[in-house]
C-alpha atoms as a PDB file:
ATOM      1  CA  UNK A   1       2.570 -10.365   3.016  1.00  0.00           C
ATOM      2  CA  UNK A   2       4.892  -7.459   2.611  1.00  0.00           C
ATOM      3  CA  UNK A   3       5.597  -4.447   5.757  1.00  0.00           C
ATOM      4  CA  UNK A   4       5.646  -1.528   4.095  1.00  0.00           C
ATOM      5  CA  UNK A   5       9.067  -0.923   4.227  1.00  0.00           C
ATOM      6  CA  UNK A   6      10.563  -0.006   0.520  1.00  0.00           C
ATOM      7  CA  UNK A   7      13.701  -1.697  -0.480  1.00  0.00           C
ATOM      8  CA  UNK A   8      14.251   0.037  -3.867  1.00  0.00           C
ATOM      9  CA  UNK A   9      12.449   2.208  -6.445  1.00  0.00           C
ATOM     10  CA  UNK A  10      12.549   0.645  -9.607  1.00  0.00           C
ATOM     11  CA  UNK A  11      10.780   2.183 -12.927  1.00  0.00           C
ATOM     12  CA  UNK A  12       8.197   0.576 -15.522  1.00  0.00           C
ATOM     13  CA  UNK A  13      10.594  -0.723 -18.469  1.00  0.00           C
ATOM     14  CA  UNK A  14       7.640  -1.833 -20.536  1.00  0.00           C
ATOM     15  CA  UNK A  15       3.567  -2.862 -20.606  1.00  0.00           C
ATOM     16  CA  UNK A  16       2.552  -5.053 -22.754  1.00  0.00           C
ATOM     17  CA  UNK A  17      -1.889  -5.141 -23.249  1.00  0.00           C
ATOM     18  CA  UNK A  18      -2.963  -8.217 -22.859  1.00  0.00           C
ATOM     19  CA  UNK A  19      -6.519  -9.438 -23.650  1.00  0.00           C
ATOM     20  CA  UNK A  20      -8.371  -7.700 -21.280  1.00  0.00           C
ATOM     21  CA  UNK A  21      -5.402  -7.085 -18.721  1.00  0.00           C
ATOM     22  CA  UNK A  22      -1.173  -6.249 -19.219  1.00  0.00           C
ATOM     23  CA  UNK A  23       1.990  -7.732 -18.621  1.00  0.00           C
ATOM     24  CA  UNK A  24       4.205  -5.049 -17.339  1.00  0.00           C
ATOM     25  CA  UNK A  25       8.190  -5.671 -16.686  1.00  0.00           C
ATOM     26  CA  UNK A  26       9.987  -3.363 -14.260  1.00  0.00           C
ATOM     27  CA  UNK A  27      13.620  -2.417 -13.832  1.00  0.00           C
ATOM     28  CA  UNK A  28      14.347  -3.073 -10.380  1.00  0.00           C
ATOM     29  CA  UNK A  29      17.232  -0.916  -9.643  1.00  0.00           C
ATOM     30  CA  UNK A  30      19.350  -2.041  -6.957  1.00  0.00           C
ATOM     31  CA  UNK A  31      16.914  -4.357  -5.522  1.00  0.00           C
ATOM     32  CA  UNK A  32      18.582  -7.862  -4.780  1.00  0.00           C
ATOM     33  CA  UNK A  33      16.878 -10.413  -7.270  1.00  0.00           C
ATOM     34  CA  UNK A  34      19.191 -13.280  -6.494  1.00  0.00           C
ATOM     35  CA  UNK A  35      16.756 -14.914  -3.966  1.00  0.00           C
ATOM     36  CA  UNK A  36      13.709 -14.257  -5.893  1.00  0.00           C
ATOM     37  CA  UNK A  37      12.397 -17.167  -8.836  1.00  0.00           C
ATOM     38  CA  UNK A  38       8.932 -17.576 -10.614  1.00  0.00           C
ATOM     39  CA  UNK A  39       5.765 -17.529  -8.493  1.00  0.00           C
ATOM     40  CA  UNK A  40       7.428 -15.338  -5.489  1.00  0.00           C
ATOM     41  CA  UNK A  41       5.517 -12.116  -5.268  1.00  0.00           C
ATOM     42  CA  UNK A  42       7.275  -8.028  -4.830  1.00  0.00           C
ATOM     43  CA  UNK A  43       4.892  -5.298  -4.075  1.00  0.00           C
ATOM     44  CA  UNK A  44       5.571  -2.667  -6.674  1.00  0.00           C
ATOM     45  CA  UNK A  45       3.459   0.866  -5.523  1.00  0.00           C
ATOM     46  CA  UNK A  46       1.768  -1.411  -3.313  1.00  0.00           C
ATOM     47  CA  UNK A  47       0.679  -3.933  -5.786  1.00  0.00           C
ATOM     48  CA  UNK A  48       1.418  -7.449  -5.233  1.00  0.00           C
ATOM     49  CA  UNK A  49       2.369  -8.506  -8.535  1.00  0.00           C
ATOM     50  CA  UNK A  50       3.530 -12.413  -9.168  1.00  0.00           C
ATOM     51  CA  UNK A  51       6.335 -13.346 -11.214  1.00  0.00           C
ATOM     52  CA  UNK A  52       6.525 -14.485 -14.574  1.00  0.00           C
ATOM     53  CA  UNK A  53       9.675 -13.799 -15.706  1.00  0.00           C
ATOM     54  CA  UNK A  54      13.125 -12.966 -14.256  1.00  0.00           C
ATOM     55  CA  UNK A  55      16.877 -11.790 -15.283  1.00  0.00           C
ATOM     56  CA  UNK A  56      19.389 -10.318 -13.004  1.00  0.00           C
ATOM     57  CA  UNK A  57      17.844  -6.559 -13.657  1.00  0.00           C
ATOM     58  CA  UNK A  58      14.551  -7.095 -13.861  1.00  0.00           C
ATOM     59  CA  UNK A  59      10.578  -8.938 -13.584  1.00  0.00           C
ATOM     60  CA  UNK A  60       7.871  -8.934 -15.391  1.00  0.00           C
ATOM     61  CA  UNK A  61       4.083  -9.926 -14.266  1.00  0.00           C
ATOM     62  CA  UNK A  62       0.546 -10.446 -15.280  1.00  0.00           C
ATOM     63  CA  UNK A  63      -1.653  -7.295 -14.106  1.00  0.00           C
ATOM     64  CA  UNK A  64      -5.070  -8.395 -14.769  1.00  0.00           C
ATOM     65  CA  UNK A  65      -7.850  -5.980 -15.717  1.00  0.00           C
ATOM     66  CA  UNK A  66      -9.070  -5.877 -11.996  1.00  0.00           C
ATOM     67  CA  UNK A  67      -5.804  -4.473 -11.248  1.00  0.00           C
ATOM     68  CA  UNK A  68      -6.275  -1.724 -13.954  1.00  0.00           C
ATOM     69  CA  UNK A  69      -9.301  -0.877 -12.955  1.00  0.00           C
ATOM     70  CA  UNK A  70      -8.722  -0.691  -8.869  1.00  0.00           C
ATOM     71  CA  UNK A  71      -5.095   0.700  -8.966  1.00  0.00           C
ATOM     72  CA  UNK A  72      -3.107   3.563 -10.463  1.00  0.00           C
ATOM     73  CA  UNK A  73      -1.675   1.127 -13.101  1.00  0.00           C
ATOM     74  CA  UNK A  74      -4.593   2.647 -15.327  1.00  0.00           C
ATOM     75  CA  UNK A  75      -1.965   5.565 -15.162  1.00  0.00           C
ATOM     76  CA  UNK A  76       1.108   4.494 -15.336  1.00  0.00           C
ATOM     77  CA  UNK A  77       3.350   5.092 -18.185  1.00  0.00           C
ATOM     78  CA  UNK A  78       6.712   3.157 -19.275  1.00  0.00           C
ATOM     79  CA  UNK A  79       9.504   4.777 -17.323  1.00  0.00           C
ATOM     80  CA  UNK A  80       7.870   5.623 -14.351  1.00  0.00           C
ATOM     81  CA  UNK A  81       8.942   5.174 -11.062  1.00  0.00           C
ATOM     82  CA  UNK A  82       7.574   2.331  -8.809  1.00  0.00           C
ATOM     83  CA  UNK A  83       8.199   1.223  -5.139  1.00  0.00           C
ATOM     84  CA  UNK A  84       9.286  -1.885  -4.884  1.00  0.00           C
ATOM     85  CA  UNK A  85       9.413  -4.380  -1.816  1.00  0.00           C
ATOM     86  CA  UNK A  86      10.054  -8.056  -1.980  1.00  0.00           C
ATOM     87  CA  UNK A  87       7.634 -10.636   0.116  1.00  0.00           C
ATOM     88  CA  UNK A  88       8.473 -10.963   3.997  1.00  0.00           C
ATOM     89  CA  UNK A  89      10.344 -14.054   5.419  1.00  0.00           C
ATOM     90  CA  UNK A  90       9.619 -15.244   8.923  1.00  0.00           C
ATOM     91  CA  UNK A  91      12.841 -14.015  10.006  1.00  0.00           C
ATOM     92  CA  UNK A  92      11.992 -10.541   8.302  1.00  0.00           C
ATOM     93  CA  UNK A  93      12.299  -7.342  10.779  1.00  0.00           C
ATOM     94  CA  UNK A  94       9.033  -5.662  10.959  1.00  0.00           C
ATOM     95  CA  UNK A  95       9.318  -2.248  10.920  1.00  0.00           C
ATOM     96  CA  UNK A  96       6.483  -1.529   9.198  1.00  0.00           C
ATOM     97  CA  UNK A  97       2.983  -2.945   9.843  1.00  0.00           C
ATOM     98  CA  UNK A  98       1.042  -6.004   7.854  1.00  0.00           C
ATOM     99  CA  UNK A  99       0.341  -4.690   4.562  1.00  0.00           C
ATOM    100  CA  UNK A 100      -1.470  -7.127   1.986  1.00  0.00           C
ATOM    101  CA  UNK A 101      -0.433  -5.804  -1.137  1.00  0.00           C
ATOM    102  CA  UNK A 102      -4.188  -5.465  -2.310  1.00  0.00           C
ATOM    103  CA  UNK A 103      -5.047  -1.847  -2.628  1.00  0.00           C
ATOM    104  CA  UNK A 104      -8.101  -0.646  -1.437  1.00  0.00           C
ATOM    105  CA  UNK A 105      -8.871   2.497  -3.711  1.00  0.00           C
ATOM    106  CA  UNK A 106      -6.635   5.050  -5.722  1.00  0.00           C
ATOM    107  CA  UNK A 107      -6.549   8.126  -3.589  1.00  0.00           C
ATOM    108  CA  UNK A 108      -5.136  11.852  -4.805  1.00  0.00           C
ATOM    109  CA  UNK A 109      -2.747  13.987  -3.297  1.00  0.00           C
ATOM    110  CA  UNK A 110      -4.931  17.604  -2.725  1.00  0.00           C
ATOM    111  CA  UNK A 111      -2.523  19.589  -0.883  1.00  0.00           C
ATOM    112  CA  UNK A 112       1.259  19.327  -0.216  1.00  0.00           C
ATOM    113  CA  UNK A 113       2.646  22.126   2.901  1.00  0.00           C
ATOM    114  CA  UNK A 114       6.604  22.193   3.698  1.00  0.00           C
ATOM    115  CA  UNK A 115       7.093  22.385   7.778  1.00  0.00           C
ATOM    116  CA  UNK A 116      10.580  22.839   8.309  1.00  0.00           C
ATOM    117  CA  UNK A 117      12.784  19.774   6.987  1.00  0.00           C
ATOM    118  CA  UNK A 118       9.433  17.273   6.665  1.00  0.00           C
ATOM    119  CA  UNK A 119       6.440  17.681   4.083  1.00  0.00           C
ATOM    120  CA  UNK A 120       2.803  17.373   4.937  1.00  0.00           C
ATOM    121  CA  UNK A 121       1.042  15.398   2.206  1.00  0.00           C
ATOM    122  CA  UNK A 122      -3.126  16.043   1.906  1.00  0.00           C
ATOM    123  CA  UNK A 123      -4.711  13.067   0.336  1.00  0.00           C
ATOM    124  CA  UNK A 124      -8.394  12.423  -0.694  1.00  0.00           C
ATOM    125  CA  UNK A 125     -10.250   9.764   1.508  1.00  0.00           C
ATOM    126  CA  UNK A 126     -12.568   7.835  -0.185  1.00  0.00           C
ATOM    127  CA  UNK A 127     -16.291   8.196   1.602  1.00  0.00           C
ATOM    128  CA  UNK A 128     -15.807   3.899   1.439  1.00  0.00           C
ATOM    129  CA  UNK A 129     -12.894   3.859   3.729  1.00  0.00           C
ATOM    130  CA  UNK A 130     -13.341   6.968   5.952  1.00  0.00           C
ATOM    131  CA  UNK A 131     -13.857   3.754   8.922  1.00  0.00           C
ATOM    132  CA  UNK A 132     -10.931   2.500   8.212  1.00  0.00           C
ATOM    133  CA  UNK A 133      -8.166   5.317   8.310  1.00  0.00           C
ATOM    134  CA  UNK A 134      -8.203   6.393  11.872  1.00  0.00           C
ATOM    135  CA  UNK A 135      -5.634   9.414  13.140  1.00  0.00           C
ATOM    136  CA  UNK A 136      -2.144   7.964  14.421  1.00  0.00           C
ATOM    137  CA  UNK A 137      -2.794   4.811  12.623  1.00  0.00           C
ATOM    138  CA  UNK A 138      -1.709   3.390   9.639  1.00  0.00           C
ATOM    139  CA  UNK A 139      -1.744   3.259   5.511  1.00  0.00           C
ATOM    140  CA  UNK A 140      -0.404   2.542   2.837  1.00  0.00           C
ATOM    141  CA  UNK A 141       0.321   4.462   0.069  1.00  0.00           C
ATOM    142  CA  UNK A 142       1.793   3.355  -2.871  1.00  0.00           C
ATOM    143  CA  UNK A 143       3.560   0.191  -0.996  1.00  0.00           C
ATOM    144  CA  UNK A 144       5.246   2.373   1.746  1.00  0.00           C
ATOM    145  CA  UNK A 145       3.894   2.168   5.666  1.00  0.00           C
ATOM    146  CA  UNK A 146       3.006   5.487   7.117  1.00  0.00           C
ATOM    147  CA  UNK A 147       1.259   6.866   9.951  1.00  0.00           C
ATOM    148  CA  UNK A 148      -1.695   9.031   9.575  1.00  0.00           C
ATOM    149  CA  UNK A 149      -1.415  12.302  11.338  1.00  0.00           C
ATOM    150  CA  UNK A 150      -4.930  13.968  11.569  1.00  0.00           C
ATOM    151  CA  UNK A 151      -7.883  14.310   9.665  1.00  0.00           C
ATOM    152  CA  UNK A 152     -10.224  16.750   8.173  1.00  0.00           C
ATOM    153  CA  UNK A 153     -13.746  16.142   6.067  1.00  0.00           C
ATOM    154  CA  UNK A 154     -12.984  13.475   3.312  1.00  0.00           C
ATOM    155  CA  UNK A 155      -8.936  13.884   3.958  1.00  0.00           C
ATOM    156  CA  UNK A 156      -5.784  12.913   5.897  1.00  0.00           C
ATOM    157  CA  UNK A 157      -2.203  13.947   6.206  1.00  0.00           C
ATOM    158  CA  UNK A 158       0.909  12.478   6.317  1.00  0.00           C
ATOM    159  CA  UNK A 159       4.021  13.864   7.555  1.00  0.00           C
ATOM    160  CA  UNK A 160       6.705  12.435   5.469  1.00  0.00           C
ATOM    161  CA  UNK A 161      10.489  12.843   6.760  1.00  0.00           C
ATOM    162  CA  UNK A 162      13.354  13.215   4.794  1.00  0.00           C
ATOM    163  CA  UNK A 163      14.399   9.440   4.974  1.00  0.00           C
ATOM    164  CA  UNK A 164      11.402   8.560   3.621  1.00  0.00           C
ATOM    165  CA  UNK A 165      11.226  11.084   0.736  1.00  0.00           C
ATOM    166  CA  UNK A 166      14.665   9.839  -0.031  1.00  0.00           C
ATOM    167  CA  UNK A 167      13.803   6.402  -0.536  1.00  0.00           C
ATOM    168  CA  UNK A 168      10.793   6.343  -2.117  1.00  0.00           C
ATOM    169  CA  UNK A 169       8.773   7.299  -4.879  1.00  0.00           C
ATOM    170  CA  UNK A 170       7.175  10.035  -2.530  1.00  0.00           C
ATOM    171  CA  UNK A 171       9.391  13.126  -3.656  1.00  0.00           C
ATOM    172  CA  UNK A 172       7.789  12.749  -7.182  1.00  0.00           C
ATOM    173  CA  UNK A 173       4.068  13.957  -5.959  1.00  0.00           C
ATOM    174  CA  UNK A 174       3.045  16.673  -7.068  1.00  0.00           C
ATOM    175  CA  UNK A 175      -1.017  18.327  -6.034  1.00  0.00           C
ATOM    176  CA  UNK A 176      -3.187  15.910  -7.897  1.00  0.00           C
ATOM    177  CA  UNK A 177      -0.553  12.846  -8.083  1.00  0.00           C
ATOM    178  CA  UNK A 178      -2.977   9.587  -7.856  1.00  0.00           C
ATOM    179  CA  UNK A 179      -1.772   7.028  -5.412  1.00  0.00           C
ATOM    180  CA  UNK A 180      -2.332   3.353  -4.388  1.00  0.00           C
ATOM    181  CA  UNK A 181      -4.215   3.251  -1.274  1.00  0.00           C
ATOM    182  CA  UNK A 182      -4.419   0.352   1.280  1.00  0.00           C
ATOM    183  CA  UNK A 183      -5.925   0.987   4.885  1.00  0.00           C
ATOM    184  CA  UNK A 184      -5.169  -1.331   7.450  1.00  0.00           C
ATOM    185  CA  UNK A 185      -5.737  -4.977   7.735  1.00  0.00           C
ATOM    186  CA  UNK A 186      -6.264  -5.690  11.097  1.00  0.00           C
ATOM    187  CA  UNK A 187      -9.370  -2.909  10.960  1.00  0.00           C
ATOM    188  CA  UNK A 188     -11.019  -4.695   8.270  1.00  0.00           C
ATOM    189  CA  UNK A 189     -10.756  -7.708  10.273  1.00  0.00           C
ATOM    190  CA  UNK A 190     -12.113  -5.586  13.579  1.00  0.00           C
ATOM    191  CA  UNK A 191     -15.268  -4.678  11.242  1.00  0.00           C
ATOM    192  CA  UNK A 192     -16.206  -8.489   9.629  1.00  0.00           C
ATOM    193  CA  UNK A 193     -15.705 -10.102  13.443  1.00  0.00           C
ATOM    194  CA  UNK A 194     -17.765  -7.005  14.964  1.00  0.00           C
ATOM    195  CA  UNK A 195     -20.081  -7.410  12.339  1.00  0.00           C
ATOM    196  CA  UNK A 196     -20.680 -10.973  12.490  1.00  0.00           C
ATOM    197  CA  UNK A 197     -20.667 -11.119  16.234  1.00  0.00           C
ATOM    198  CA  UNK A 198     -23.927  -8.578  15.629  1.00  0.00           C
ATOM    199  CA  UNK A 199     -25.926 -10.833  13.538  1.00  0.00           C
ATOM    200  CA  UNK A 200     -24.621 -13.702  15.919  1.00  0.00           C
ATOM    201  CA  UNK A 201     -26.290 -14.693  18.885  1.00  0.00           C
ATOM    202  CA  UNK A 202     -23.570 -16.222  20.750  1.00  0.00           C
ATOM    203  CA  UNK A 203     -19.830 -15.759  19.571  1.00  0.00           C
ATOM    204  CA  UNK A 204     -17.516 -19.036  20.494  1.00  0.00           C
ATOM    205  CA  UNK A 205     -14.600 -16.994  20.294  1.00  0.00           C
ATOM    206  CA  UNK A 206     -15.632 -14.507  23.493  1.00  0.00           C
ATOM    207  CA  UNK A 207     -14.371 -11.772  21.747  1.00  0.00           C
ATOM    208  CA  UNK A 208     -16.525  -8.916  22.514  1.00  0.00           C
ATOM    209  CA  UNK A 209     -17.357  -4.964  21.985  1.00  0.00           C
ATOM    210  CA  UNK A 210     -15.993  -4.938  26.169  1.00  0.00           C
ATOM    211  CA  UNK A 211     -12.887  -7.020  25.343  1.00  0.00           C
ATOM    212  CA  UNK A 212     -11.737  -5.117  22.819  1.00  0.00           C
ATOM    213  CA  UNK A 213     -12.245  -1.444  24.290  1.00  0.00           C
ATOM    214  CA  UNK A 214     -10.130  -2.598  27.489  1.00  0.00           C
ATOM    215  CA  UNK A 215      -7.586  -3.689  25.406  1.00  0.00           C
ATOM    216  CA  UNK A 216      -7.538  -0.156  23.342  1.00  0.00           C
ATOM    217  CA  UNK A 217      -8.408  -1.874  20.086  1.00  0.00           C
ATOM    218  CA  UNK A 218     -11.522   0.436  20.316  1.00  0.00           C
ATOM    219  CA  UNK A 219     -12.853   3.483  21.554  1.00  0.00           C
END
C-alpha cells in the first residue's frame, strides 16, 4: 500500500525483455534504499514493482507482460524519468490517500492551461472508469495523489501547484504525454458492496444505500 506521496524521481537505467514480460532496473536518485531488501515493493509511476535486486543506487524488478500491456511501461524508454515511492509503514504519515499501486488504465494528457503560478492538466477518462473519478476526489496519476478538480465529457483536470511540479515527474508532460492511471480504492469497494447488496436479499453487514448517503459517502 503506498499514499501517493512521491519521495524521489528516479529514471529507467535499463529493460531487459524477458520471455513474454521485462526486467527493468531504475536509478533511484536520492531515494533512501538502506531500509529496503528483496521482496519489499516501491511504486515507480504508480506501479508496484517487487524487488529482485538491490545496490546502494539502484533496483531492479520483474514487469510481467500484464504490466506491459495495462501500463505506460509499453512506452517507456531507458533514461526516462519515473516516480518513485517506497511501501507505507504503520507509522507512515498519510498525506496522501490509499493508493494500491495497480493501475487502472493508461490515460493521456489532452490539454495543459497555465493559471497564474499553478498548471491545469486535461486528461482523457476512460468511458470504463468515468464512475469512478468523481470531482474533488481523488487519482492517481503516475504514483502521485491528486485531487480532481472538475469534469467535462470523457475528461478531468487537475490543478497541479508548484510543489508538486517540482517534485515529480509532472513538469515533463507535454499534450499527448500517456500516464498511469489509478482511481480510487475505496469507490471500487463502494461499487462491489453496492452491487452485491443488490443481488442480495438481506446484507449481514447493515450497510445500506440510506447509511451511506447520511454519512456523505453518496449522493
Amino acid at each position: 500500500m503506498f499514499t501517493g506521496i512521491i519521495e524521489a524521481v528516479g529514471y529507467l537505467k535499463a529493460i531487459n525483455s524477458s520471455g513474454d514480460g521485462a526486467r527493468v532496473t531504475i536509478n533511484t536518485a536520492r531515494l533512501d534504499l538502506s531500509d529496503v531488501k528483496l521482496g519489499d515493493s516501491i511504486a515507480s509511476n504508480g506501479i508496484c514493482l517487487t524487488v529482485v535486486a538491490l545496490d546502494s543506487t539502484s533496483f531492479s524488478a520483474d514487469v510481467s507482460s500484464e504490466t506491459l500491456t495495462r501500463t505506460g511501461f509499453a512506452h517507456y524508454k531507458m533514461g526516462a524519468s519515473v516516480n518513485l515511492e517506497k511501501a507505507m509503514l504503520p507509522t507512515t504519515r498519510f498525506g496522501g490517500h490509499m493508493v494500491s499501486g495497480h493501475v487502472d488504465a493508461v490515460s493521456e494528457i489532452s490539454a495543459i492551461e497555465h493559471k497564474g503560478n499553478s498548471i491545469d492538466y486535461w486528461l482523457t477518462m476512460p468511458a470504463e472508469l468515468s464512475a469512478y473519478i468523481a470531482e474533488k476526489g481523488s487519482v492517481t496519476i503516475d504514483g502521485t495523489s491528486l485531487t480532481v478538480n472538475s469534469l467535462r465529457a470523457e475528461q478531468f483536470r487537475l490543478t497541479i501547484v508548484p510543489h508538486t511540479t517540482g517534485q515529480t515527474i509532472i513538469s515533463t508532460y507535454q499534450v499527448g504525454t500517456k500516464v498511469n492511471l489509478e482511481v480510487d480504492l475505496i469507490a471500487r469497494y463502494l461499487e462491489r458492496l453496492l452491487t452485491k447488496q443488490s443481488t442480495d436479499k438481506q446484507d449481514p453487514s447493515g450497510v445500506t444505500h440510506a447509511l451511506l448517503a447520511r454519512n456523505g459517502f453518496i449522493k
